[in-house]
N, C-alpha and C. Protein backbone atom coordinates (compact mmCIF):
# COMPACT_ATOMS: atom_id res chain seq x y z
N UNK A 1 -22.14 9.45 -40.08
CA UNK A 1 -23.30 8.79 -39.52
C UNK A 1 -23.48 7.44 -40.22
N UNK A 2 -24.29 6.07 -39.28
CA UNK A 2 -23.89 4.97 -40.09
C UNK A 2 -25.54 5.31 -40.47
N UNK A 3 -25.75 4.42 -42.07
CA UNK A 3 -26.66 4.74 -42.48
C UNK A 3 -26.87 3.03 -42.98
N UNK A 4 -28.02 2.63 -42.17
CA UNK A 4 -28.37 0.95 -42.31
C UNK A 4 -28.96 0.75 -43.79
N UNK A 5 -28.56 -0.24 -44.44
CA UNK A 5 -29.41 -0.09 -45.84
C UNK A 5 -29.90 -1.47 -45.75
N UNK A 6 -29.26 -2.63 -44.36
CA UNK A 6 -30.44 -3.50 -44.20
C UNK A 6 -30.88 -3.31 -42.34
N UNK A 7 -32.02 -2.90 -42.76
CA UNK A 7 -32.87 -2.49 -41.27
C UNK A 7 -32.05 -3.13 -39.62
N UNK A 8 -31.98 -2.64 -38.80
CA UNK A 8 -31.51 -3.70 -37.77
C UNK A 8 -32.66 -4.74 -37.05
N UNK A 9 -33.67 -3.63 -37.29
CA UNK A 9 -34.77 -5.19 -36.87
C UNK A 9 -35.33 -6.06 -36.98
N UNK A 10 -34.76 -5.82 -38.61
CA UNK A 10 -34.90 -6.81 -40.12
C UNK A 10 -33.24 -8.43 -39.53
N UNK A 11 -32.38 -7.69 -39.29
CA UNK A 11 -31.22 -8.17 -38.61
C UNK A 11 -31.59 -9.20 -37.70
N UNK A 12 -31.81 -8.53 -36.87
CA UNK A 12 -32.67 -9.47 -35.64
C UNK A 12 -32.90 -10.75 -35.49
N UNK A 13 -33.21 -11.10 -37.06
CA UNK A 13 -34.07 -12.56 -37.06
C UNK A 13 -32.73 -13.45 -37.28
N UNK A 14 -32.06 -13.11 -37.50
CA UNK A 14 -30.65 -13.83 -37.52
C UNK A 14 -29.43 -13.52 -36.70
N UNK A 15 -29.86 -12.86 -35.13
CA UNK A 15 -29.06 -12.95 -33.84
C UNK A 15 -29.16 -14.04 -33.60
N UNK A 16 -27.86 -14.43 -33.23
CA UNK A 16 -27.42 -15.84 -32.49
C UNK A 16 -28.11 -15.99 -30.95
N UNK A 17 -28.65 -16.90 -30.31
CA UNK A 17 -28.93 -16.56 -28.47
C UNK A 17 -28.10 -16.43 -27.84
N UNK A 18 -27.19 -16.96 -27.94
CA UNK A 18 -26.23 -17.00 -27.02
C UNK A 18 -24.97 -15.61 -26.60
N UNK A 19 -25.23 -14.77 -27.75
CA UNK A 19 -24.25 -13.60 -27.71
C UNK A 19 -25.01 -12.48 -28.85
N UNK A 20 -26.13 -12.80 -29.49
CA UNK A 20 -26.98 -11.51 -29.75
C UNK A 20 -26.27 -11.53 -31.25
N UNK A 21 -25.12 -11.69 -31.41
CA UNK A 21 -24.18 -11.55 -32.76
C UNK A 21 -25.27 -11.92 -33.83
N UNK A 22 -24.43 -12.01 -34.76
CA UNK A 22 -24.59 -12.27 -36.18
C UNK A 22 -23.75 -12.44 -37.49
N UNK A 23 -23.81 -13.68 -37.40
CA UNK A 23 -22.99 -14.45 -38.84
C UNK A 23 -22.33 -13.43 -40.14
N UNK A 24 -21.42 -13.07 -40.22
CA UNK A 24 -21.46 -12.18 -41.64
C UNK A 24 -20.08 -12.92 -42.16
N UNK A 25 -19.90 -13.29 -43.69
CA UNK A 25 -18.85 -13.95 -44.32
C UNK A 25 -18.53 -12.64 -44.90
N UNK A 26 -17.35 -12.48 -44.85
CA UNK A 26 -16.32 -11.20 -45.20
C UNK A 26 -15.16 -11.75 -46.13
N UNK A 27 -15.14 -10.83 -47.59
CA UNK A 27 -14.06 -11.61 -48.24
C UNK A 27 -12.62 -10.75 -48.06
N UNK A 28 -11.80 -11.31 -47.40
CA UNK A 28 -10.19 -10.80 -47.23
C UNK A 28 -9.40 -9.99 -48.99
N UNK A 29 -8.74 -9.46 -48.80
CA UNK A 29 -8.08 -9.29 -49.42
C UNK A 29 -7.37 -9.75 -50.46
N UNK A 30 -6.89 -11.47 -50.32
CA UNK A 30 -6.14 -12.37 -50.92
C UNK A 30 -7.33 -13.08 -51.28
N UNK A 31 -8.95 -13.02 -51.36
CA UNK A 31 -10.17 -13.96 -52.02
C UNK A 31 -10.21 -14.91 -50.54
N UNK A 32 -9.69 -15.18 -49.71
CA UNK A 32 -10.43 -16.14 -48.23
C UNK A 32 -11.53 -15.53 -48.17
N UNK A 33 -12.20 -16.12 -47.89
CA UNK A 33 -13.99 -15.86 -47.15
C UNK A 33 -13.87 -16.38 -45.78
N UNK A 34 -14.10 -15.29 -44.59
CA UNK A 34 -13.90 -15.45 -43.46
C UNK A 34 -15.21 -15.47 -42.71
N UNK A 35 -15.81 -16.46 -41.59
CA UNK A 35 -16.91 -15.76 -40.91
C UNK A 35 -16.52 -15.30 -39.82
N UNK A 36 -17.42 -14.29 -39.75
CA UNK A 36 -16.81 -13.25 -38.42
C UNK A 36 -18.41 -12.92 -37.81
N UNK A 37 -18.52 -12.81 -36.75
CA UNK A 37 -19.84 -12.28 -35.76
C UNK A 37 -19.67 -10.82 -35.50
N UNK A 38 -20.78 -10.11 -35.68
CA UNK A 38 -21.32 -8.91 -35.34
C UNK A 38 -22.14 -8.52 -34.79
N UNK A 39 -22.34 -7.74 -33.82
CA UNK A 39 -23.84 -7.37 -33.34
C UNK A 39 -24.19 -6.31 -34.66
N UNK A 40 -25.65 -6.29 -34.45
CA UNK A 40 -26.78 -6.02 -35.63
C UNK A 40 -26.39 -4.35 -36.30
N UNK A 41 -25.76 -3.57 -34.86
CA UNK A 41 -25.47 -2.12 -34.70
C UNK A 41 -24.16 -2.13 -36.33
N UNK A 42 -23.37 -3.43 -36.29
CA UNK A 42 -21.83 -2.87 -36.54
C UNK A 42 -22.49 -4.21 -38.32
N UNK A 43 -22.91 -4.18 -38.76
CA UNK A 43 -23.18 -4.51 -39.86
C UNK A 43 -24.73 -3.73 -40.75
N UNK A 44 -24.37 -4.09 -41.93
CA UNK A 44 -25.76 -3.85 -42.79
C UNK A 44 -25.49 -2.09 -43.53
N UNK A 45 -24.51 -1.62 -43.18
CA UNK A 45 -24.33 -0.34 -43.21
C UNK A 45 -23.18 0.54 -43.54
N UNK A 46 -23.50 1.61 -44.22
CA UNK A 46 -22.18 2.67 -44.37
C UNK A 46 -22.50 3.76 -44.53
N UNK A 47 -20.90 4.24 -44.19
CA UNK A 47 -21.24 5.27 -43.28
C UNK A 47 -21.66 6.42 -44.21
N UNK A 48 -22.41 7.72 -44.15
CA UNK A 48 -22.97 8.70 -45.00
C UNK A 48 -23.93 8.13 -46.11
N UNK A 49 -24.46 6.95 -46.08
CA UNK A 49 -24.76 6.39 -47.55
C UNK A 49 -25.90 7.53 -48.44
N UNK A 50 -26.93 7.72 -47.45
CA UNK A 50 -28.03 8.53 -47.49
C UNK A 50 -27.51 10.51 -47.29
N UNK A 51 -25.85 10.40 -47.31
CA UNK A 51 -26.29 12.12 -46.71
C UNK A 51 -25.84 13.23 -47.89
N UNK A 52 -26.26 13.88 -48.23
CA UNK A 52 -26.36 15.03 -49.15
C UNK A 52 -25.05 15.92 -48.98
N UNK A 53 -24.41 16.18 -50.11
CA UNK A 53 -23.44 17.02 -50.16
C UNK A 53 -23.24 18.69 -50.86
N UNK A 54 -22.72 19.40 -50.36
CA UNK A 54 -22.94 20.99 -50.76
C UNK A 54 -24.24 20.79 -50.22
N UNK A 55 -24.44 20.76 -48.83
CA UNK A 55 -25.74 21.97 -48.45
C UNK A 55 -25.05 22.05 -46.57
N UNK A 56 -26.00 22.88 -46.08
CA UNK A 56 -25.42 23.54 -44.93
C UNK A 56 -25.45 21.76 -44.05
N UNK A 57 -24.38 21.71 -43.24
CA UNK A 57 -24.09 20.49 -42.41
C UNK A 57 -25.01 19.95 -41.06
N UNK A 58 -26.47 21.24 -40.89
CA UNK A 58 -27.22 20.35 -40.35
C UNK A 58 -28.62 19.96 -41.46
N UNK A 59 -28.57 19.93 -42.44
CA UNK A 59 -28.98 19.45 -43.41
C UNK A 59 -28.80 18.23 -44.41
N UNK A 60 -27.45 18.00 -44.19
CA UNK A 60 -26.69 16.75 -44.32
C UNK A 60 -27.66 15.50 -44.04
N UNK A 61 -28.02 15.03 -43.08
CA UNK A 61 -28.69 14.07 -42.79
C UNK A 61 -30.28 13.88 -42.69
N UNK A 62 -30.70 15.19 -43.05
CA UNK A 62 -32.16 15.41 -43.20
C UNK A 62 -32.75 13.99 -44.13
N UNK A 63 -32.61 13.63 -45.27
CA UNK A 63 -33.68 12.06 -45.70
C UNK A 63 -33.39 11.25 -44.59
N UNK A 64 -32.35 10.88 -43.97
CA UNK A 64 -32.15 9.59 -42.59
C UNK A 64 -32.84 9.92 -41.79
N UNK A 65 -32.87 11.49 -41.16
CA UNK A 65 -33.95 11.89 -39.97
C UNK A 65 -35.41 12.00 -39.99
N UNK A 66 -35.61 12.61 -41.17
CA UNK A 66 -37.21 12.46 -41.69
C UNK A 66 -37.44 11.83 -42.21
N UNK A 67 -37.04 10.69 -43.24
CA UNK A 67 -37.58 9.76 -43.77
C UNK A 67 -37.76 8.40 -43.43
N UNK A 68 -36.40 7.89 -43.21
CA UNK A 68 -36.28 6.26 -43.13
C UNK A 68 -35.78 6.18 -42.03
N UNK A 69 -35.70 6.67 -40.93
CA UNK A 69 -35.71 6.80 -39.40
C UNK A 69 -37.53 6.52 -38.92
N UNK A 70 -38.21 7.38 -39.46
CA UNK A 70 -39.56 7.38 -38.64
C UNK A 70 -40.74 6.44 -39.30
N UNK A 71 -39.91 5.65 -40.78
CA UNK A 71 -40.52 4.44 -41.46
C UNK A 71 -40.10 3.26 -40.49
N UNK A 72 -39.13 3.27 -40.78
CA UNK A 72 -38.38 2.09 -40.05
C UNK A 72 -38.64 1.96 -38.33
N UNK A 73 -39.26 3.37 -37.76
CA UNK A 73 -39.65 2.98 -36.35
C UNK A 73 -41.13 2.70 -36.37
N UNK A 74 -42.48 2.77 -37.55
CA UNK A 74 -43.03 2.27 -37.61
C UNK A 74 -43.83 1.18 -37.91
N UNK A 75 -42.65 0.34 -38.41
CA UNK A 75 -42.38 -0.95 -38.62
C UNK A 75 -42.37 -1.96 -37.38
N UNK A 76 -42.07 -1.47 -36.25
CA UNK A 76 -41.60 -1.78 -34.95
C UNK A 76 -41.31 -3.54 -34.87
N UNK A 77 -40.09 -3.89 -34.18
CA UNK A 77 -39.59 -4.85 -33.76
C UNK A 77 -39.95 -6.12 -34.33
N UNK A 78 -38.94 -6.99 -34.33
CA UNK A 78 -39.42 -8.34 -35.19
C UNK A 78 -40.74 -9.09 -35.23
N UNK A 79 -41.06 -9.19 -33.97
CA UNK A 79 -41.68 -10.14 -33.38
C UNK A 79 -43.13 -9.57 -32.67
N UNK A 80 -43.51 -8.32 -33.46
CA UNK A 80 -44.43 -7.34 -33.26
C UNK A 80 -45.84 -7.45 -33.31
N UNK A 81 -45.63 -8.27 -34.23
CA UNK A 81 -46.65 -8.48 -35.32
C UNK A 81 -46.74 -7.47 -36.42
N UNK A 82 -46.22 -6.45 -36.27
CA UNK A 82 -46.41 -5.35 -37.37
C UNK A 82 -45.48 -5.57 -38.90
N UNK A 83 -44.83 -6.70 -38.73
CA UNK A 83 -44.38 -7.44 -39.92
C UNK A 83 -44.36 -8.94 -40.18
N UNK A 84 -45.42 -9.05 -39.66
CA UNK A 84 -45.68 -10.86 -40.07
C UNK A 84 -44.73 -11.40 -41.02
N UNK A 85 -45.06 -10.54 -42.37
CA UNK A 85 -44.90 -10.88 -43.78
C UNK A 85 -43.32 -11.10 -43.90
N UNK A 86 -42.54 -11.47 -42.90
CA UNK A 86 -41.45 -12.19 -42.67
C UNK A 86 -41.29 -13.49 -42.31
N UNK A 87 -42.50 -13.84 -41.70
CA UNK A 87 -42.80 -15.19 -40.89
C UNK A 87 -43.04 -16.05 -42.20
């Protein structure tokens, strides 16, 4: 499961208009720093970061489902008003 550790609607404010993407500099292998575009879904994140190990496998993801799933949806959308304190 991907587990966002920077919000996607936090993301948002730095979609491009024209294709929704987003700027991310990625360092190669050999030290190049490459920019590459992403939509908001395919950055900020990895995978299991939040999930618990040795316990039964629908338990696994229990802090992502109850915790910072139903924070993060009451935060709601950039441009909400429910987070000014970005502006």
């Amino acid at each position: 499961m991907r587990h966002h550790f920077v919000s996607q609607f936090y993301l948002s404010r730095w979609e491009e208009p024209q294709d929704g993407r987003i700027p991310t500099f990625l360092r190669k292998t050999d030290g190049q720093i490459d920019l590459v575009r992403f939509a908001k879904q395919s950055t900020g994140y990895e995978h299991d970061l939040y999930a618990f190990t040795n316990v039964d496998q629908d338990d696994k993801h229990v802090l992502e489902h109850e915790f910072f799933t139903p924070s993060l949806n009451c935060a709601g959308p950039p441009n909400s008003g429910a987070n000014n304190w970005l502006s």
